[in-house]
C-alpha atoms as a PDB file:
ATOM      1  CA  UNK A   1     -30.078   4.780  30.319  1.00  0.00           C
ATOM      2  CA  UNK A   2     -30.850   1.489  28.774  1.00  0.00           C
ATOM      3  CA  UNK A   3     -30.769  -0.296  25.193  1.00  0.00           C
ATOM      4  CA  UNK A   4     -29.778   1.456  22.184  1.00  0.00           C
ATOM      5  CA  UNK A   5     -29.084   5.024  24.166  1.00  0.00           C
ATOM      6  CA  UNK A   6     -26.071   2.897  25.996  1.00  0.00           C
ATOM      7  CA  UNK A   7     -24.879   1.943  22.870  1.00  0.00           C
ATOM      8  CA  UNK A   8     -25.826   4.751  20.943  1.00  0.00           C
ATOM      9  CA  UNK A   9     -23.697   7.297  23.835  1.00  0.00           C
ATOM     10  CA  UNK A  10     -20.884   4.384  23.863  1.00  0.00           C
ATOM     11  CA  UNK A  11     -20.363   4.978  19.760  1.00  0.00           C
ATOM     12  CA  UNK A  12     -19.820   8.967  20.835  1.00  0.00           C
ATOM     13  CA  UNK A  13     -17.499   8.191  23.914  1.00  0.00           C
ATOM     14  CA  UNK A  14     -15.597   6.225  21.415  1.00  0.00           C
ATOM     15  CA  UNK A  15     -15.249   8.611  18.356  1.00  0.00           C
ATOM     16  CA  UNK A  16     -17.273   6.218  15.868  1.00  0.00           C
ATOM     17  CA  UNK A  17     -20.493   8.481  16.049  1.00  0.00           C
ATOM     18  CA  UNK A  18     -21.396  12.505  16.529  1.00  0.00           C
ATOM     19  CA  UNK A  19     -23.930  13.800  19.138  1.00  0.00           C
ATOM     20  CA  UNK A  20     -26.745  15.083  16.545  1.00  0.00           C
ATOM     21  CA  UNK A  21     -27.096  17.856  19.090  1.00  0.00           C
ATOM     22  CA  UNK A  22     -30.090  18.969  17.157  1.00  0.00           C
ATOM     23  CA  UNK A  23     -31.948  16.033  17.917  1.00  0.00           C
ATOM     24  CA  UNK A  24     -30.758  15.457  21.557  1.00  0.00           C
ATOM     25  CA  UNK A  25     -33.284  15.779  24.331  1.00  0.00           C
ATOM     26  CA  UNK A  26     -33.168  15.739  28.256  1.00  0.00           C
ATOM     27  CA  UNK A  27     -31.828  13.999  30.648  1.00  0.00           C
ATOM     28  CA  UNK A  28     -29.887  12.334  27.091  1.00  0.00           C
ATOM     29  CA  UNK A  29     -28.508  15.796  26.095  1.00  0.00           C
ATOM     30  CA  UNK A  30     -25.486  16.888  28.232  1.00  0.00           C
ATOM     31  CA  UNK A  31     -23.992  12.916  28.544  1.00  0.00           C
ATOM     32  CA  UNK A  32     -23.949  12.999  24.712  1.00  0.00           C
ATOM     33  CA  UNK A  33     -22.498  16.193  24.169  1.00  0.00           C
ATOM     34  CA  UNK A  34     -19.816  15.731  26.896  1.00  0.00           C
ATOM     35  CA  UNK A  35     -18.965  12.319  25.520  1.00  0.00           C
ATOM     36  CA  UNK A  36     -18.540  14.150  22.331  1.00  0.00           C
ATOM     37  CA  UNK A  37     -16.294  17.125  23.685  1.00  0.00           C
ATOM     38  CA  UNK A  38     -14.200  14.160  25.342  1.00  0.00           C
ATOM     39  CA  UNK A  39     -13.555  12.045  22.077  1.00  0.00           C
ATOM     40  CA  UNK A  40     -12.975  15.229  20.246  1.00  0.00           C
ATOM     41  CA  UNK A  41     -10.334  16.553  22.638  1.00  0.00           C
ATOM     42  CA  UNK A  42      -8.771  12.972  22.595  1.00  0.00           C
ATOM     43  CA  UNK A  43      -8.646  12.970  18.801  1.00  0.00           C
ATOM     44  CA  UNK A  44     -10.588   9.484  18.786  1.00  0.00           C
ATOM     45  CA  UNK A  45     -11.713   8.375  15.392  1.00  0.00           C
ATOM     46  CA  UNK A  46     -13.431  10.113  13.056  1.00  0.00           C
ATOM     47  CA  UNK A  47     -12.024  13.068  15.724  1.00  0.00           C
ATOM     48  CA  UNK A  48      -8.608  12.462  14.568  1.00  0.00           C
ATOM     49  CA  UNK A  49      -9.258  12.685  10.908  1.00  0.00           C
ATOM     50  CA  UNK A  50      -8.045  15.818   9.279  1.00  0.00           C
ATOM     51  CA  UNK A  51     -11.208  15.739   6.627  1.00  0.00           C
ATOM     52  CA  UNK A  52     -13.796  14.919   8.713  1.00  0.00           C
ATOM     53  CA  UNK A  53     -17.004  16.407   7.653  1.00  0.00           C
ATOM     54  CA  UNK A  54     -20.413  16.498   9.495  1.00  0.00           C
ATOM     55  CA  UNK A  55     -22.691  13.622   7.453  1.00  0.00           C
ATOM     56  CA  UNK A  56     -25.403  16.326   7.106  1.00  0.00           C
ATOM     57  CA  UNK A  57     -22.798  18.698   5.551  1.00  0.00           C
ATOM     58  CA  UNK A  58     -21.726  15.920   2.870  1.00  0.00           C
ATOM     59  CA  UNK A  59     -25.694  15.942   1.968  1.00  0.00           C
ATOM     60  CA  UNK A  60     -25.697  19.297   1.385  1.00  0.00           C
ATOM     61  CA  UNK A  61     -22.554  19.037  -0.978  1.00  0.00           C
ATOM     62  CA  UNK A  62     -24.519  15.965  -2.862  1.00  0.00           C
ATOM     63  CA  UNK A  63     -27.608  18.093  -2.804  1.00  0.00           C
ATOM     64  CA  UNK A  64     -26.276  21.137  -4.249  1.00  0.00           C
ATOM     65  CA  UNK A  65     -24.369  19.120  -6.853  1.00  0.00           C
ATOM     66  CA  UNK A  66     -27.472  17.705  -8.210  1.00  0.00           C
ATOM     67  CA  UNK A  67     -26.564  14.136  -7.187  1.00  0.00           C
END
């Protein structure tokens, strides 16, 4: 992996980011969901927040609101 994947799977590992495992693709997939599992299990970040909400589930909220 090179670029903006390392970062991008570095932001996961880290809690500061989700896997969007809707979007992921092969050979990308597993490492991102995995890093995801591992910060989630750990509690790291946004992990460790007892409101945490999905970005695309806030949307929805704002959509259905009107806003």
């Amino acid at each position: 992996m090179a670029g903006k994947s390392e970062y991008n799977l570095e932001m996961v590992r880290e809690g500061y980011a989700e896997a969007y495992w809707e979007y992921l693709r092969e050979p990308y997939r597993s490492q991102f969901i995995d890093a995801e599992r591992q910060a989630k299990a750990a509690r790291k970040d946004v992990w460790g927040l007892s409101d945490y909400e999905r970005p695309s589930e806030f949307r929805e909220k704002l959509r259905i609101r009107g806003n």
